[in-house]
N, C-alpha and C. Protein backbone atom coordinates (compact mmCIF):
# COMPACT_ATOMS: atom_id res chain seq x y z
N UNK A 1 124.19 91.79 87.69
CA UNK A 1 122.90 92.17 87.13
C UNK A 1 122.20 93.07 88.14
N UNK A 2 121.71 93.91 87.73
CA UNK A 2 120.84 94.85 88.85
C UNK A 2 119.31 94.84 88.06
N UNK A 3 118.92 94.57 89.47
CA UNK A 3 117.23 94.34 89.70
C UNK A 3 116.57 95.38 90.17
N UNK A 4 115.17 95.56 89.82
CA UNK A 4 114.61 96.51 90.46
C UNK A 4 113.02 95.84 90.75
N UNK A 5 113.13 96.35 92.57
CA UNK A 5 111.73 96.00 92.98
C UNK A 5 110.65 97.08 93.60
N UNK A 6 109.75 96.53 93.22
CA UNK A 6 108.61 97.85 93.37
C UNK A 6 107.18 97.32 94.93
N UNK A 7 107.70 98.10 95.65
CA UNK A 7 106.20 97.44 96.73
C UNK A 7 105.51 98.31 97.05
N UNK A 8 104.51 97.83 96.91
CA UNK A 8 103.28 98.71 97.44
C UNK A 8 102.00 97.86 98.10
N UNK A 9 101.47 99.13 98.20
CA UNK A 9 100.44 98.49 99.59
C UNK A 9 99.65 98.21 98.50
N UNK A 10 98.42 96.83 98.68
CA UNK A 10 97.57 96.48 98.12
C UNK A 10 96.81 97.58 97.83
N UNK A 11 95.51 97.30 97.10
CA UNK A 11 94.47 98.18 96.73
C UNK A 11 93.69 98.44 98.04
N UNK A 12 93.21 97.19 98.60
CA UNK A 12 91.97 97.49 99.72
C UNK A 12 92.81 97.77 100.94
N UNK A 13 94.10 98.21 101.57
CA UNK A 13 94.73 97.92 102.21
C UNK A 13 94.53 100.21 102.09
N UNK A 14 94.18 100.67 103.92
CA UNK A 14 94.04 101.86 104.17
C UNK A 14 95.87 101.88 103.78
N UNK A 15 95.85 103.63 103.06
CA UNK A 15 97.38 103.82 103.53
C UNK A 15 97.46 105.59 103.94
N UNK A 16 97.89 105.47 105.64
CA UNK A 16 97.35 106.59 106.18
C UNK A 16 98.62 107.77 105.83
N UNK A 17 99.69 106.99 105.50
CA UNK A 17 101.42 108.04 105.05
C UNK A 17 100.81 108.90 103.42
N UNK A 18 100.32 108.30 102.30
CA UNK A 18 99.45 108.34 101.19
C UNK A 18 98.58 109.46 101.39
N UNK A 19 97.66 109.25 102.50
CA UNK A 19 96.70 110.57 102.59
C UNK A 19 96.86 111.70 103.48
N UNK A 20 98.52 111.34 103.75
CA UNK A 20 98.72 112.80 104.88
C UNK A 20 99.59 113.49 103.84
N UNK A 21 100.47 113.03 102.02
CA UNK A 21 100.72 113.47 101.42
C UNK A 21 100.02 113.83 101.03
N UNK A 22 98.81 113.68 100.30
CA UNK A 22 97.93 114.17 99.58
C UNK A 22 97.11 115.51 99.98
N UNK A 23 97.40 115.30 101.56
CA UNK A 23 96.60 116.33 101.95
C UNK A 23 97.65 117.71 102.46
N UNK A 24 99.05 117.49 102.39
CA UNK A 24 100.16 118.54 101.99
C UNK A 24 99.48 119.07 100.74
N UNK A 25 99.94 118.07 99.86
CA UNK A 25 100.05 118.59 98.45
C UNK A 25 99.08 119.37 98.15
N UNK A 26 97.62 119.55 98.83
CA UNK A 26 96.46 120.23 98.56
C UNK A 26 96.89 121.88 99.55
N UNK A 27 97.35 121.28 100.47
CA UNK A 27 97.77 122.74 101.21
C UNK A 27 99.36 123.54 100.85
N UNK A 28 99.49 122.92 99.74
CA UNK A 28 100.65 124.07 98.95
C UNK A 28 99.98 124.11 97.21
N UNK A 29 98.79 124.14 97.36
CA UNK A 29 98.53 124.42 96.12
C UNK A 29 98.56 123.79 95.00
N UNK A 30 98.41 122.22 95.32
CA UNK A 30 98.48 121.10 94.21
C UNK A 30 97.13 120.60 94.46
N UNK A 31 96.01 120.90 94.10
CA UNK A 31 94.31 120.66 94.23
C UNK A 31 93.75 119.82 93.24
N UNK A 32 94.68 119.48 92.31
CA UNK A 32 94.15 118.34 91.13
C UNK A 32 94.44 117.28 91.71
N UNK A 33 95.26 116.33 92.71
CA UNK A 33 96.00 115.69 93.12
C UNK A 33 94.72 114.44 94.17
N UNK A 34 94.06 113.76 93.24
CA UNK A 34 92.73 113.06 94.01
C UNK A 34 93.44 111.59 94.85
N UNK A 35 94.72 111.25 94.76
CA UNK A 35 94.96 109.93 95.18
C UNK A 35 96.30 109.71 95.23
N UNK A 36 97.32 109.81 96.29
CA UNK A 36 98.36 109.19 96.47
C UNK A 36 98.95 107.74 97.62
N UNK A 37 99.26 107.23 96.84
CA UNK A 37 99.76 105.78 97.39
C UNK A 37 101.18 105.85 97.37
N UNK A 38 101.73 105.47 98.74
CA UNK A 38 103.14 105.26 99.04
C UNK A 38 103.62 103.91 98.46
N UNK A 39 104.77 104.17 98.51
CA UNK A 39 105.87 102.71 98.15
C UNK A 39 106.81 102.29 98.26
N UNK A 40 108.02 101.33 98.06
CA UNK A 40 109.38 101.35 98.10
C UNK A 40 109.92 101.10 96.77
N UNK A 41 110.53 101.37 96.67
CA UNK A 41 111.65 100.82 95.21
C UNK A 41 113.25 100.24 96.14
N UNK A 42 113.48 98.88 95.76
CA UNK A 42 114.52 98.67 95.64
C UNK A 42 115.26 98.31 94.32
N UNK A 43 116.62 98.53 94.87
CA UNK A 43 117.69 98.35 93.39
C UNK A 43 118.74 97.53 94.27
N UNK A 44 118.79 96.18 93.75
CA UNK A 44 119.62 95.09 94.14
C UNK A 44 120.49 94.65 93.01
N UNK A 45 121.86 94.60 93.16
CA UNK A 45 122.84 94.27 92.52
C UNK A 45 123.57 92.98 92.49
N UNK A 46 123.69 92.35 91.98
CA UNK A 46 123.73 90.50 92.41
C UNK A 46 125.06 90.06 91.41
N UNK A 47 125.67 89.04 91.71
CA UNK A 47 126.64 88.10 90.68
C UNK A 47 126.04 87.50 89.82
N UNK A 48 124.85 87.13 89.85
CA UNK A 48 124.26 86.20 89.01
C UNK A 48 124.05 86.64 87.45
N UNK A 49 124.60 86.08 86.76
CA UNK A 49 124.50 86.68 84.86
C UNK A 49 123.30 85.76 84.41
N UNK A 50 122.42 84.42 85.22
CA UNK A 50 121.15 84.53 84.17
C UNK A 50 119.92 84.46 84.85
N UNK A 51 119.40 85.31 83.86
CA UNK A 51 118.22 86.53 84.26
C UNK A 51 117.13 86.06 84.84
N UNK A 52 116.62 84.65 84.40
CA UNK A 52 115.94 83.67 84.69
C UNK A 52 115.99 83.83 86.32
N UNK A 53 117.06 82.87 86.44
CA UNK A 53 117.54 82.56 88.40
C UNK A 53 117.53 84.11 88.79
N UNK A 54 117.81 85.10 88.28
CA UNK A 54 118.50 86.31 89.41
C UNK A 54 116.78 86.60 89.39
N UNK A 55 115.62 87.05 88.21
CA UNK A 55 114.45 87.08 88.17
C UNK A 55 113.53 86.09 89.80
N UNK A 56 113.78 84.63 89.80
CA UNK A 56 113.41 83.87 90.66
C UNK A 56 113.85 84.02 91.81
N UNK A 57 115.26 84.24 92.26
CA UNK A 57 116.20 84.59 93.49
C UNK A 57 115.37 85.76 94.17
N UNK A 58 115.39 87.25 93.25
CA UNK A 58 114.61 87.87 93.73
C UNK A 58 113.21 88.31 94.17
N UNK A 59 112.20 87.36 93.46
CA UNK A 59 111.18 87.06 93.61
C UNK A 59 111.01 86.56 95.57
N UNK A 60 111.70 84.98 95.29
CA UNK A 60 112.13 84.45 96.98
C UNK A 60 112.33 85.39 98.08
N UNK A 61 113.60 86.94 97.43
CA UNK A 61 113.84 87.51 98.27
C UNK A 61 112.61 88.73 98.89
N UNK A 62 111.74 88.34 98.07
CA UNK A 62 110.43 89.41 98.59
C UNK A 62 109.49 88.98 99.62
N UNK A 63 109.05 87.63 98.55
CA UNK A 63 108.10 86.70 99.75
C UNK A 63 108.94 86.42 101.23
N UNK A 64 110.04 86.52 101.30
CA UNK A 64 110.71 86.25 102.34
C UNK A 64 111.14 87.27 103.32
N UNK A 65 111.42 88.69 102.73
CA UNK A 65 111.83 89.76 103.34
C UNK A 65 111.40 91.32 103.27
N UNK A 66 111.28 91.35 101.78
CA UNK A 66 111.36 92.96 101.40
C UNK A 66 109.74 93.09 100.79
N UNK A 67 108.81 92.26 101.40
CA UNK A 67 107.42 92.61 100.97
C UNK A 67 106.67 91.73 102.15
N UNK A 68 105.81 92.25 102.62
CA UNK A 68 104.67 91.89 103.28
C UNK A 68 103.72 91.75 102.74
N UNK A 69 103.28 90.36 102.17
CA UNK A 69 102.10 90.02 101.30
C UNK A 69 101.01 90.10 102.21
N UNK A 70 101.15 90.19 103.02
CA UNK A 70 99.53 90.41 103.35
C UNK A 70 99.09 91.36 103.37
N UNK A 71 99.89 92.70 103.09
CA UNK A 71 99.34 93.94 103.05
C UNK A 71 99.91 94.55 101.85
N UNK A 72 100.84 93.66 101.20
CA UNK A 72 101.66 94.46 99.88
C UNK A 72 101.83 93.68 98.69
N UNK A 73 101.73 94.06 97.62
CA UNK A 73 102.21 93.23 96.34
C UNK A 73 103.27 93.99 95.90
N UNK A 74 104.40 93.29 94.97
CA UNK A 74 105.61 93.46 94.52
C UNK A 74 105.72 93.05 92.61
N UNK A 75 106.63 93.78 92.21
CA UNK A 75 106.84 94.08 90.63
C UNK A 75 108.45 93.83 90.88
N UNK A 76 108.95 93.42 89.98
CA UNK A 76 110.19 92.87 89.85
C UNK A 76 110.77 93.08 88.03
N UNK A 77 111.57 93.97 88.10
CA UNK A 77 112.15 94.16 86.74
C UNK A 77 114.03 94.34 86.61
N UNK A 78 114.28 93.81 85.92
CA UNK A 78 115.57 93.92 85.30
C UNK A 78 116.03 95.37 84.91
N UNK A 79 116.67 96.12 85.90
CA UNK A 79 117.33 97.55 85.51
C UNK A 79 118.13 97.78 84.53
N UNK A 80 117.93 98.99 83.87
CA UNK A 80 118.94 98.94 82.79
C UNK A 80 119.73 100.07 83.40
């Protein structure tokens, strides 16, 4: 089954990588561009066939590794 996880920095959480894109994108001529926020996407591939457990497994594997809740929240979806 392949999973897909999404992290990003909270809302109230400064993100200084976010506003040094934003402020490219204004100096090549992209001036509509009021707000960018960085992120990761992972794509994890697992043995597990039910969706339930591989859903929960990967959940565990965030709070535990691939997200920093104190500065990040995470989205978790089933890839097609």
């Amino acid at each position: 089954m392949k999973l897909r996880v999404y992290v990003t920095l909270k809302k109230n959480v400064l993100d200084p990588q976010g506003s040094a894109i934003k402020n490219s994108l204004h100096n090549i001529g992209f001036k509509s561009v009021s707000d960018v926020r960085q992120g990761k996407i992972f794509e994890l591939n697992t043995n597990e066939n039910d969706e339930n457990k591989s859903l929960k497994q990967t959940e565990e594997m965030c709070k535990k590794l691939l997200a920093n809740l104190t500065i990040e929240n995470f989205k978790v979806e089933i890839a097609e």
